[in-house]
N, C-alpha and C. Protein backbone atom coordinates (compact mmCIF):
# COMPACT_ATOMS: atom_id res chain seq x y z
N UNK A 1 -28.38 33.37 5.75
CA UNK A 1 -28.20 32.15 4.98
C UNK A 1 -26.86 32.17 4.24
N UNK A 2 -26.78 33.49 3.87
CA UNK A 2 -25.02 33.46 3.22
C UNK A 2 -23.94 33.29 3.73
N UNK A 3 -23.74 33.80 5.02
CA UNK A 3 -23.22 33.60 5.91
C UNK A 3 -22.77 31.71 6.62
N UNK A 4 -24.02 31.32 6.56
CA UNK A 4 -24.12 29.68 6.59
C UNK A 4 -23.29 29.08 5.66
N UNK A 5 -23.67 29.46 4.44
CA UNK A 5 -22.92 28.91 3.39
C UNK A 5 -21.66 29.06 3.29
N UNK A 6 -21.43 30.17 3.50
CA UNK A 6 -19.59 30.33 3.74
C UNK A 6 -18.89 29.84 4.72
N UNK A 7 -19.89 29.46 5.73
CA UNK A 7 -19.05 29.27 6.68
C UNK A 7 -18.81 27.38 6.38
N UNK A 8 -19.94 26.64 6.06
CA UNK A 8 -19.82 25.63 5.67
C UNK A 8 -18.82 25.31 4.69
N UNK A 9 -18.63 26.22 3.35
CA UNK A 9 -17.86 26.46 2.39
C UNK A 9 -16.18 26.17 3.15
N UNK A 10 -16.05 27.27 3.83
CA UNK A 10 -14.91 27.41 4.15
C UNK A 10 -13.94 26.19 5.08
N UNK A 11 -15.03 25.80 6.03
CA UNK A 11 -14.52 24.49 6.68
C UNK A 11 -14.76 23.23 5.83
N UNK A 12 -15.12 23.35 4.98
CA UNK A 12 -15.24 21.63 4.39
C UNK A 12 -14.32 21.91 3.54
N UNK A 13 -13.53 23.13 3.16
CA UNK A 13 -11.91 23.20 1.89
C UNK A 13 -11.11 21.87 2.26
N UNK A 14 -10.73 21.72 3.50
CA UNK A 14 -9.67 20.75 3.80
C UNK A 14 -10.02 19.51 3.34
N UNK A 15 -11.25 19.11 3.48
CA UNK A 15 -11.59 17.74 2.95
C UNK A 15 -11.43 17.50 1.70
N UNK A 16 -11.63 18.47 1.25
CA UNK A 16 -11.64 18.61 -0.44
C UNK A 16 -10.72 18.65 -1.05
N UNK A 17 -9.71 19.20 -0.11
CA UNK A 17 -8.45 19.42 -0.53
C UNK A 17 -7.36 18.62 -0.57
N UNK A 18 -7.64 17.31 0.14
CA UNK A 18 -6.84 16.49 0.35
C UNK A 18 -6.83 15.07 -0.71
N UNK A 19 -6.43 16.13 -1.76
CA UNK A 19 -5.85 15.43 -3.72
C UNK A 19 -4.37 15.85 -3.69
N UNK A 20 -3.92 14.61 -3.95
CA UNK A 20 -2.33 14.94 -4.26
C UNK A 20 -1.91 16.43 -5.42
N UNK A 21 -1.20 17.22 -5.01
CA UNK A 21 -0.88 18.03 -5.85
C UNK A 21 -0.38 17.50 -7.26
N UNK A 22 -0.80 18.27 -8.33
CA UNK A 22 -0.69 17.71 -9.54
C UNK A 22 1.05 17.52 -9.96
N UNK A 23 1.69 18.03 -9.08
CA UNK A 23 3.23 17.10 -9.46
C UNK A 23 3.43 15.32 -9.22
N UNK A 24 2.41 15.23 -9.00
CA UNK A 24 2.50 13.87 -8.77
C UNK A 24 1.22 12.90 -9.61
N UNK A 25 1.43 11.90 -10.01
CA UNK A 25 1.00 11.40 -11.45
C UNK A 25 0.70 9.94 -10.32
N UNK A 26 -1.03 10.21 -9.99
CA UNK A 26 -1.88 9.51 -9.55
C UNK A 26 -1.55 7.77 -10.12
N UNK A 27 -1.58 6.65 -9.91
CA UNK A 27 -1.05 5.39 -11.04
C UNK A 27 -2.48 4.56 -10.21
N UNK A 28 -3.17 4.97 -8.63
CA UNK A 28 -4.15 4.10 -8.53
C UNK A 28 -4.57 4.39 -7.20
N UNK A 29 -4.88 3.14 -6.65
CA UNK A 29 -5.19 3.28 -4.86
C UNK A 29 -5.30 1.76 -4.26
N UNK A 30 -4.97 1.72 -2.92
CA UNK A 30 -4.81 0.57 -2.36
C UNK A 30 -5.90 0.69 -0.90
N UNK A 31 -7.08 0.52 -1.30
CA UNK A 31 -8.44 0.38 0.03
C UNK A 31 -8.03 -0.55 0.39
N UNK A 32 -8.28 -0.16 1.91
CA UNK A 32 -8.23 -0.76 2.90
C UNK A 32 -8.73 -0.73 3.66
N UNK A 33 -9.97 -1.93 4.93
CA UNK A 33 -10.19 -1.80 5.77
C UNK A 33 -9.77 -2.23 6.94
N UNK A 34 -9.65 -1.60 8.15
CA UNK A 34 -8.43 -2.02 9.24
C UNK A 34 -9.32 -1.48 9.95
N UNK A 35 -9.37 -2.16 11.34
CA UNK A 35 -10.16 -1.47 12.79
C UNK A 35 -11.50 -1.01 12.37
N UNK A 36 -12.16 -1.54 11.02
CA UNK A 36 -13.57 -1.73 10.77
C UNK A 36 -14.03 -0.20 9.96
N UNK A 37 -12.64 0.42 9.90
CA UNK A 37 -12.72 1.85 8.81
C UNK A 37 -12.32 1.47 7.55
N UNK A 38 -12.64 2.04 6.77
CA UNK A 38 -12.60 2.03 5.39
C UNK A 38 -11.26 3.34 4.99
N UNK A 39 -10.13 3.27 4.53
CA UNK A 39 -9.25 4.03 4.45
C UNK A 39 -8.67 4.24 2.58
N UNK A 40 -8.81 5.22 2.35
CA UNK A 40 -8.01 5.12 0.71
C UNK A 40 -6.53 5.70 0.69
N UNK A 41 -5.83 4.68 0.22
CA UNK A 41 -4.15 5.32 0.33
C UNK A 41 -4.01 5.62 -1.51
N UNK A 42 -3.54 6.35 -2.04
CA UNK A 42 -2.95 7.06 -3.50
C UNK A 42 -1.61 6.23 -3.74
N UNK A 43 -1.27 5.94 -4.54
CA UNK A 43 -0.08 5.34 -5.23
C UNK A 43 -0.02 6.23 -6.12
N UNK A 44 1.23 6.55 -6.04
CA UNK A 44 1.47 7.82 -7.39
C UNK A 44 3.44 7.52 -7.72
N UNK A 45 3.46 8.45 -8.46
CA UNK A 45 4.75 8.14 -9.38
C UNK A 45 5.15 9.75 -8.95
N UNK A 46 6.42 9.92 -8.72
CA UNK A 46 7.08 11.87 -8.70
C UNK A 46 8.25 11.79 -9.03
N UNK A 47 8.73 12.37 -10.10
CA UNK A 47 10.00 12.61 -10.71
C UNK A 47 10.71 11.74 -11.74
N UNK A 48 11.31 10.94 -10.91
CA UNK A 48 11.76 9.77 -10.81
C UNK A 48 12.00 8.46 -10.57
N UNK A 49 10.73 8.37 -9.77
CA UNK A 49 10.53 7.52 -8.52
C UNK A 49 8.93 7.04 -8.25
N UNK A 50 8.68 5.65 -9.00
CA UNK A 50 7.26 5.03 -8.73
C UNK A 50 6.98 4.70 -7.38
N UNK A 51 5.96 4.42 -6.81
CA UNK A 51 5.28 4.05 -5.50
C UNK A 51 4.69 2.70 -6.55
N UNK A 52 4.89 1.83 -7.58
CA UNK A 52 4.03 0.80 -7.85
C UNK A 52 4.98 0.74 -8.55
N UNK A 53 5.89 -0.62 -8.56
CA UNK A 53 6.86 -1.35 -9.14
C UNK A 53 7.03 -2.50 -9.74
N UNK A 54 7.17 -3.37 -10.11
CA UNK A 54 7.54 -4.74 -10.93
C UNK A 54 9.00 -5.01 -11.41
N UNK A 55 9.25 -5.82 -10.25
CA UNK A 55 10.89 -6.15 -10.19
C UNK A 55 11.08 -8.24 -10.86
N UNK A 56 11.95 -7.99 -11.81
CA UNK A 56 12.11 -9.01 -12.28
C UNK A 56 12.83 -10.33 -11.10
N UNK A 57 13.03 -11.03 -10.74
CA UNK A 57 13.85 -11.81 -9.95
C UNK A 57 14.65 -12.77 -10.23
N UNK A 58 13.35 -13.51 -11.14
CA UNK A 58 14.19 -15.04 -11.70
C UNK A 58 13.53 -14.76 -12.81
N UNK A 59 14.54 -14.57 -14.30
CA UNK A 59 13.73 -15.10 -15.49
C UNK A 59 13.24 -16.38 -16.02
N UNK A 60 14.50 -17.16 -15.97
CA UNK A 60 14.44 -18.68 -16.18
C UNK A 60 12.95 -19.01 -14.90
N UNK A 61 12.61 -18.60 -14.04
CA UNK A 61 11.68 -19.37 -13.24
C UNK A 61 10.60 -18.20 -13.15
N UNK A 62 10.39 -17.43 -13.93
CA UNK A 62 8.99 -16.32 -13.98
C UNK A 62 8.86 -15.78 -12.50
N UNK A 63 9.50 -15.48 -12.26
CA UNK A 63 9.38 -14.97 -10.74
C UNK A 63 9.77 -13.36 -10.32
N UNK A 64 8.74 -13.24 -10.22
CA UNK A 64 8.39 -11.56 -10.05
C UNK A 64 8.30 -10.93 -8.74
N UNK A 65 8.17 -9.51 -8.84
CA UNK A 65 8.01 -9.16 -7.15
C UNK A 65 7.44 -7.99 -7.59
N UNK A 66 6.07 -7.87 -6.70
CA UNK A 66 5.21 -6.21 -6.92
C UNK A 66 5.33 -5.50 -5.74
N UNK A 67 5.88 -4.08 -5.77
CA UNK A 67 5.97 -3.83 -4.59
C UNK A 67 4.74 -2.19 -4.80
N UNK A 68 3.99 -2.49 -3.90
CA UNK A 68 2.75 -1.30 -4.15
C UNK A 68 2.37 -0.49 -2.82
N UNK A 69 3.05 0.86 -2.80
CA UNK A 69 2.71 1.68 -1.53
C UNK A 69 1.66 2.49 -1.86
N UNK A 70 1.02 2.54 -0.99
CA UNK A 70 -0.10 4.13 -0.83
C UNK A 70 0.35 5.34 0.23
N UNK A 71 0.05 6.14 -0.18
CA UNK A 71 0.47 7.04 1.12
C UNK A 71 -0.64 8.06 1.64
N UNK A 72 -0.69 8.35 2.61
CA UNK A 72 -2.04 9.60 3.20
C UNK A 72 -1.70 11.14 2.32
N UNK A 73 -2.83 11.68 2.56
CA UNK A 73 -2.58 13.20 2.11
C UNK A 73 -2.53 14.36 2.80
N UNK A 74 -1.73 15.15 3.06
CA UNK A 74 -1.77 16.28 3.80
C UNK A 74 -3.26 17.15 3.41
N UNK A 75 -2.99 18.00 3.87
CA UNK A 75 -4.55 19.21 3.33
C UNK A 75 -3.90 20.17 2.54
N UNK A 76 -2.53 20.16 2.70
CA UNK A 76 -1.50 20.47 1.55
C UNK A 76 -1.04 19.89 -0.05
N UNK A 77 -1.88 18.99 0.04
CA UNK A 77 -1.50 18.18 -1.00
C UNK A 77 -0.30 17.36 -1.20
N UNK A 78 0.42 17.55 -0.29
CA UNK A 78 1.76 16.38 -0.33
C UNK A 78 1.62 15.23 0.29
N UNK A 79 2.21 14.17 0.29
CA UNK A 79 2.05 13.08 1.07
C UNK A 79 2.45 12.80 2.33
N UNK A 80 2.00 11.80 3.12
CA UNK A 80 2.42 12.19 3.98
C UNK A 80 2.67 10.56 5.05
N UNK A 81 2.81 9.99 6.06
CA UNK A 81 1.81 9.03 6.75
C UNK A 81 0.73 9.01 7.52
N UNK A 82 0.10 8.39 7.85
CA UNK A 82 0.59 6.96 7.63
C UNK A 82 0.67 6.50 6.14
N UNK A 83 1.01 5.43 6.06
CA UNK A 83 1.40 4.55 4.63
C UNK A 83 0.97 2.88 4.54
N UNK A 84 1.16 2.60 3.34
CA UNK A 84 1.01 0.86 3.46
C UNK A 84 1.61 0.44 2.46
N UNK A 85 2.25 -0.51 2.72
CA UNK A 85 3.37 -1.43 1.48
C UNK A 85 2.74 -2.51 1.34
N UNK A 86 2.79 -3.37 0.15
CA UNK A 86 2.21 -4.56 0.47
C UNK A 86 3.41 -5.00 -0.89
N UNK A 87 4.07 -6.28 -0.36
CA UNK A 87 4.82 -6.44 -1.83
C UNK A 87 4.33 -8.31 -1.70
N UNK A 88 4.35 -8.50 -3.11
CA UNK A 88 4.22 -9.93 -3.40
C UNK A 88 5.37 -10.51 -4.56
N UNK A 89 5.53 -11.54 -3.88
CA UNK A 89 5.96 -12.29 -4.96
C UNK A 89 5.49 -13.52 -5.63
N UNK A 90 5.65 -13.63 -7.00
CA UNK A 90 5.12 -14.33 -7.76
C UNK A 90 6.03 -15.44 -8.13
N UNK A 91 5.71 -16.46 -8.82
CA UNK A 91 6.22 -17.44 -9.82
C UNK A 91 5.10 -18.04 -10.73
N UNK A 92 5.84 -18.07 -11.72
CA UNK A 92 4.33 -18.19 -13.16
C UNK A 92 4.00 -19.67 -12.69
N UNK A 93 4.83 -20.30 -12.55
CA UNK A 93 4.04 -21.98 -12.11
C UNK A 93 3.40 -21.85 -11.13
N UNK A 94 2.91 -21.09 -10.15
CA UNK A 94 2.12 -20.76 -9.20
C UNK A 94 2.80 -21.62 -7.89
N UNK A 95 4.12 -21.97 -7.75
CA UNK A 95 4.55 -22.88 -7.04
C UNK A 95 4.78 -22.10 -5.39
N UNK A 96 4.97 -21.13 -5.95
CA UNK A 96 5.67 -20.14 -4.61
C UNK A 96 4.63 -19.02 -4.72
N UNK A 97 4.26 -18.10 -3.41
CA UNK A 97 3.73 -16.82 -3.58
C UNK A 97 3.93 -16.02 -2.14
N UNK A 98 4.43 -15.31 -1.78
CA UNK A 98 4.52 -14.82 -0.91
C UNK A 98 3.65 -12.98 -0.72
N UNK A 99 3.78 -12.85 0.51
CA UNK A 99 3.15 -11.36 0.73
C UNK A 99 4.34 -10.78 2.14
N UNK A 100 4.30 -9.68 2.27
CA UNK A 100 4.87 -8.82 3.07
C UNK A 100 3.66 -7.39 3.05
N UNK A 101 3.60 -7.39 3.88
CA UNK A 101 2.38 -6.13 4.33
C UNK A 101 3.02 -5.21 5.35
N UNK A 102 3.68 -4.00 5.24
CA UNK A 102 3.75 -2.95 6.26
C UNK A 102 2.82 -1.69 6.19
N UNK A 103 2.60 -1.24 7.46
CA UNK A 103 1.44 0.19 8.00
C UNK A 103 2.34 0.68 9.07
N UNK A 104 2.58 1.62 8.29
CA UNK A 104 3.54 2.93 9.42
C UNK A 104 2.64 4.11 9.55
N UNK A 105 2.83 4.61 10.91
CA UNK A 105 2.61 6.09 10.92
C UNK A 105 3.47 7.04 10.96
N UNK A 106 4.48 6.50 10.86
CA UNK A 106 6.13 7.56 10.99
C UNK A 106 6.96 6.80 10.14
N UNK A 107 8.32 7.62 9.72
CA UNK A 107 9.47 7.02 9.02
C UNK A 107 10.07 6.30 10.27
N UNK A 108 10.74 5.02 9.46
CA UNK A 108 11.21 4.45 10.19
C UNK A 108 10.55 3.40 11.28
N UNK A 109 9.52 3.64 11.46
CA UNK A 109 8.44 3.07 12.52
C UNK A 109 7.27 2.04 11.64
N UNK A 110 7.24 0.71 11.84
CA UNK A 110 6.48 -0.07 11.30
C UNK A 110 5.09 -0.44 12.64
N UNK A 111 4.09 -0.04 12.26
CA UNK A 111 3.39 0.10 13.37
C UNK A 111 2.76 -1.07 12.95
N UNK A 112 2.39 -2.00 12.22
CA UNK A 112 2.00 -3.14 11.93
C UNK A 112 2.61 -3.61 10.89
N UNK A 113 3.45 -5.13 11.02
CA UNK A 113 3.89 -5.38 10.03
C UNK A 113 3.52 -7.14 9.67
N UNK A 114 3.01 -7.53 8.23
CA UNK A 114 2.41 -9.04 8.37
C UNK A 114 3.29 -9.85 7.14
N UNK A 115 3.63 -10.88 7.60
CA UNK A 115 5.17 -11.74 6.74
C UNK A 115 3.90 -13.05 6.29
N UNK A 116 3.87 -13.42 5.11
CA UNK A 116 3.43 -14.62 5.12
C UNK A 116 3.89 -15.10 3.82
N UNK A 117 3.64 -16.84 3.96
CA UNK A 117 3.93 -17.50 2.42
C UNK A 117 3.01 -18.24 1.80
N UNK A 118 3.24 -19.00 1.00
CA UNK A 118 2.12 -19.83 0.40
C UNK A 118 1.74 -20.65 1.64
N UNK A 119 2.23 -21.01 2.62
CA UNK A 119 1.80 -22.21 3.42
C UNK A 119 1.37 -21.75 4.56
N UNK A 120 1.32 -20.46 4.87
CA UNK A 120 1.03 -19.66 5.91
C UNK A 120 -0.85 -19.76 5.62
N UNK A 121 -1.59 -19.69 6.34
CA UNK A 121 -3.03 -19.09 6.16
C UNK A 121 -3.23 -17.95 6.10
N UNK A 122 -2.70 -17.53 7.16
CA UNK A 122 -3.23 -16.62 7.60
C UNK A 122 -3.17 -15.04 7.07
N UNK A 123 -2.53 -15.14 5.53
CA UNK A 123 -2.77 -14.05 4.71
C UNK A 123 -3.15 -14.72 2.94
N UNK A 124 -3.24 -14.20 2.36
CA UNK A 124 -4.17 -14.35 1.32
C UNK A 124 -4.57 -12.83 0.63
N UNK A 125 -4.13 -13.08 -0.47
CA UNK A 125 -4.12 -12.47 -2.10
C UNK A 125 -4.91 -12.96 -2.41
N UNK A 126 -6.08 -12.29 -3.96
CA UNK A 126 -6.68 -13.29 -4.70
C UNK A 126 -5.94 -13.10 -5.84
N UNK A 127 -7.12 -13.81 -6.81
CA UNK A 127 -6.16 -13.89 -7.90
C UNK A 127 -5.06 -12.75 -8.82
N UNK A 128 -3.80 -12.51 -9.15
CA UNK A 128 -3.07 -11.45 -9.40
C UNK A 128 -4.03 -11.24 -11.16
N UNK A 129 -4.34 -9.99 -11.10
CA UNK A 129 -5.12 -9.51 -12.91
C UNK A 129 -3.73 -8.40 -13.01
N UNK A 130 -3.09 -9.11 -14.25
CA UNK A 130 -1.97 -8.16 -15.08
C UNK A 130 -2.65 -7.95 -16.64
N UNK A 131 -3.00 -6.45 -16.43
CA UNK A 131 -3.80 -6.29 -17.74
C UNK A 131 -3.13 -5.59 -18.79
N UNK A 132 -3.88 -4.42 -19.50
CA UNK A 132 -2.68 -3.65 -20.42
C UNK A 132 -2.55 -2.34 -19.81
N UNK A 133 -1.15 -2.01 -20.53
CA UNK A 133 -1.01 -1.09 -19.71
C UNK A 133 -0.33 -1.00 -18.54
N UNK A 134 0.43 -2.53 -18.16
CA UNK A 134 0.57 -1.94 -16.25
C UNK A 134 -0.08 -2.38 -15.64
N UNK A 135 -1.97 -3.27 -16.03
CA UNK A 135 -2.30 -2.72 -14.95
C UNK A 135 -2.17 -4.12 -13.67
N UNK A 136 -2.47 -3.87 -13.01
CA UNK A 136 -2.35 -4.66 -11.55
C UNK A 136 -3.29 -4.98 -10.66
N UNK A 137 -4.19 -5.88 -10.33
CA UNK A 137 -5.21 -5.89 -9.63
C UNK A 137 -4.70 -6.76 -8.42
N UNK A 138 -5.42 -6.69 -7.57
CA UNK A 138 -5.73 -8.04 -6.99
C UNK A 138 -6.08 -7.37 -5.06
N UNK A 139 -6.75 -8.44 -4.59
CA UNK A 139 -7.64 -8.51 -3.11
C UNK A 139 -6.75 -8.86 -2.33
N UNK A 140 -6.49 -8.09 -0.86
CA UNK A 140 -6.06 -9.54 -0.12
C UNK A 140 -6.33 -9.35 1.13
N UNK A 141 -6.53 -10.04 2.34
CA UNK A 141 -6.91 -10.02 3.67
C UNK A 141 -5.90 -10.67 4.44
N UNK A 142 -5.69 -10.36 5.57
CA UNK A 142 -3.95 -10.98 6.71
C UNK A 142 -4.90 -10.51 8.21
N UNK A 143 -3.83 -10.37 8.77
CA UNK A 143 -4.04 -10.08 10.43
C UNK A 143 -2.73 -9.46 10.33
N UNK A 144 -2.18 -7.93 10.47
CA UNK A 144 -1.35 -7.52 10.78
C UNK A 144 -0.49 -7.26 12.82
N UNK A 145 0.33 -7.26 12.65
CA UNK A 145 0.67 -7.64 14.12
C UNK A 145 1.78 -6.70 14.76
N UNK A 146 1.33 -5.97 15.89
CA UNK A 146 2.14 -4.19 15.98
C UNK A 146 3.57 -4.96 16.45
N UNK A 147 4.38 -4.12 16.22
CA UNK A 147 5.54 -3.97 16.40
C UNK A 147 6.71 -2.18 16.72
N UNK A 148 7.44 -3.09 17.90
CA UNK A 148 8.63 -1.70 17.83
C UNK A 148 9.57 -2.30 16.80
N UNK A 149 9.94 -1.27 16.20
CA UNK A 149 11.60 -1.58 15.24
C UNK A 149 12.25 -0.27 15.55
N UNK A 150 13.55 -1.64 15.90
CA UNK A 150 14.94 -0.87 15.70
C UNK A 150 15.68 -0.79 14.33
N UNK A 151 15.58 0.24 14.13
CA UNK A 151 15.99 0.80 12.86
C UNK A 151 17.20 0.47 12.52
N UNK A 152 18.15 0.65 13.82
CA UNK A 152 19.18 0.71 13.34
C UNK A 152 20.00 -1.13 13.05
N UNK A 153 19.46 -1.56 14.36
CA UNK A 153 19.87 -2.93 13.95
C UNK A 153 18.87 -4.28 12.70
N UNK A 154 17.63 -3.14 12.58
CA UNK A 154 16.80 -3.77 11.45
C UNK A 154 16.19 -5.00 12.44
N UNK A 155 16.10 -4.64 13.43
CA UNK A 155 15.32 -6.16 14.29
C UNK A 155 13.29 -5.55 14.67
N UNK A 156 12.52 -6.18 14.99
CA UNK A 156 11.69 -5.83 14.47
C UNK A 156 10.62 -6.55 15.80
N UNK A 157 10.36 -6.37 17.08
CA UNK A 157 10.24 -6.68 18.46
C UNK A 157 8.33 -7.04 18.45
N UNK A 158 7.55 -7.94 18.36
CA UNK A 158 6.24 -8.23 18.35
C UNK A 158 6.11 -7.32 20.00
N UNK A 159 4.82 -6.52 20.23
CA UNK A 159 4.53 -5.93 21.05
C UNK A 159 3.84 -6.06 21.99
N UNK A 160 3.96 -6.58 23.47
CA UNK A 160 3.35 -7.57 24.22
C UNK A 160 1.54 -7.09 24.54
N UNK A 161 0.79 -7.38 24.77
CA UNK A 161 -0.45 -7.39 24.76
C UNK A 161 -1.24 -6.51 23.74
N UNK A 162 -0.46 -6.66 22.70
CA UNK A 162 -1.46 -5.86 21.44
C UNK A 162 -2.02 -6.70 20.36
N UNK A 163 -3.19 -6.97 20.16
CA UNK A 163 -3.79 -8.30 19.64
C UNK A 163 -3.68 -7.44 17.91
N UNK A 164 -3.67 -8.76 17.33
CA UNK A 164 -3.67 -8.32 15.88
C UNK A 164 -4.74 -8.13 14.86
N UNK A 165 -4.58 -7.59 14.30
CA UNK A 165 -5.94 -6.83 13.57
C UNK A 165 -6.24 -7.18 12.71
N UNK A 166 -7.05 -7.18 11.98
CA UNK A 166 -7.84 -7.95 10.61
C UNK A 166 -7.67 -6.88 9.59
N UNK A 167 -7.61 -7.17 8.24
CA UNK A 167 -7.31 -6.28 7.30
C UNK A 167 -7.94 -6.76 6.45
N UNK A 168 -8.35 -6.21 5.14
CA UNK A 168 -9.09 -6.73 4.11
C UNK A 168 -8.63 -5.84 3.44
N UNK A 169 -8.42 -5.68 1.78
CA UNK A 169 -8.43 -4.55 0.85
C UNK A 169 -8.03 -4.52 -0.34
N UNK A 170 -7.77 -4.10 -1.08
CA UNK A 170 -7.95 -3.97 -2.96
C UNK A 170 -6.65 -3.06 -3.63
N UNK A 171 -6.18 -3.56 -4.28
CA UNK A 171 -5.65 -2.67 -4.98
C UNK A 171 -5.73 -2.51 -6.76
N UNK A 172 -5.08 -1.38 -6.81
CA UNK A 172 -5.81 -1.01 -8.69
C UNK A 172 -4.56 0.21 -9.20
N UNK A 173 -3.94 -0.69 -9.92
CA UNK A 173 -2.53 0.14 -10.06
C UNK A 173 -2.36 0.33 -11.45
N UNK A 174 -2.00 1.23 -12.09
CA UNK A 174 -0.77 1.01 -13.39
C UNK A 174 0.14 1.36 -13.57
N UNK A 175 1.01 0.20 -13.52
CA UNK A 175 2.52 0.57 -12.93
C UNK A 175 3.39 0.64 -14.38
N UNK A 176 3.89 2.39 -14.38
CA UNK A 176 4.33 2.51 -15.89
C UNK A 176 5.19 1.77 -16.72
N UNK A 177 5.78 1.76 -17.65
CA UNK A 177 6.55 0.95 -18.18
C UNK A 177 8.22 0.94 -17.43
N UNK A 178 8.26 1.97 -17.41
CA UNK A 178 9.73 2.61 -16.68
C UNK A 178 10.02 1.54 -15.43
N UNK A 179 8.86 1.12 -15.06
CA UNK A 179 9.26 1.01 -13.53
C UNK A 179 8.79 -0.90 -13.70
N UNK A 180 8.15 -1.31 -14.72
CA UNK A 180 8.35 -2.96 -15.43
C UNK A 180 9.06 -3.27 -15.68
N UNK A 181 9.92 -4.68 -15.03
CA UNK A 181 10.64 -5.10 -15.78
C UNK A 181 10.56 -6.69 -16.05
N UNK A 182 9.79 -6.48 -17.49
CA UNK A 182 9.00 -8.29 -17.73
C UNK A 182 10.15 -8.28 -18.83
């Protein structure tokens, strides 16, 4: 029976193990379900450098931009891909709103990428919750759509018979002050 236990012990470490190492300052997570799995990506902050941002754009017109990555975890504790970006932009009159959604499994490589605007359907945010603190809420569901990119010329090629996928998912951020700029 001890034997059992250790051995169970010993192979389930990796699962367990896969928490960002404590150099890195956890800020939330961005769930997601894609291909009918349920996936959790980490947003964290290291050094210098947030993964959950708030970029001013237009003051005179309240117009903001959130840009919020998650990233996978090694069994090492570092990060790693795949990844997911999702950035929005705002305007306080609610006149404009846009989304940009990328899912890579490599640098450089956008293995699904989804562009939409207020007049588009076919992606959707719910309502944005800016609480205290940073914090950042909000839902949103798209159809992401694979792609090759060329890196170098930044062109970005839709991929012939690969149908596009349904996405749904949440995010829950607090994006520090450093990295606000209201």
């Amino acid at each position: 029976m001890r034997f059992l236990l250790l051995f169970f012990t010993l192979f389930s470490l990796p699962l367990h193990a896969q928490e960002l190492l404590p150099k890195y300052q956890v800020l939330g997570y961005v769930d997601l379900v894609m291909e009918g799995e349920e996936r959790r990506y980490p947003v964290f902050a290291m050094e210098d450098r947030s993964f959950a941002n708030k970029y001013l754009l237009r003051r005179e017109g309240g117009m903001f931009k959130y840009r919020i990555t998650g990233w996978s975890v090694r069994e090492d504790g570092e990060w790693d891909f795949p990844m997911i970006s999702i950035d929005i932009t705002t305007h306080d009159e609610d006149m404009f709103r846009s989304t940009y959604i990328v899912y890579a499994t490599e640098t450089y490589r956008s293995d699904y990428v989804f562009r939409s605007s207020t007049n588009d359907q076919t992606a959707f945010y719910g309502e944005l919750v800016e609480g205290e603190n940073g914090l950042v809420e909000f839902e949103f569901r798209g159809q992401l759509v694979h792609y090759d990119v060329d890196a170098d010329a930044g062109i970005f090629t839709p991929q012939e018979g690969k149908a596009p996928v349904d996405i749904t998912g949440s995010v829950s951020v607090r994006i520090p002050e450093v990295y606000r700029e209201d």
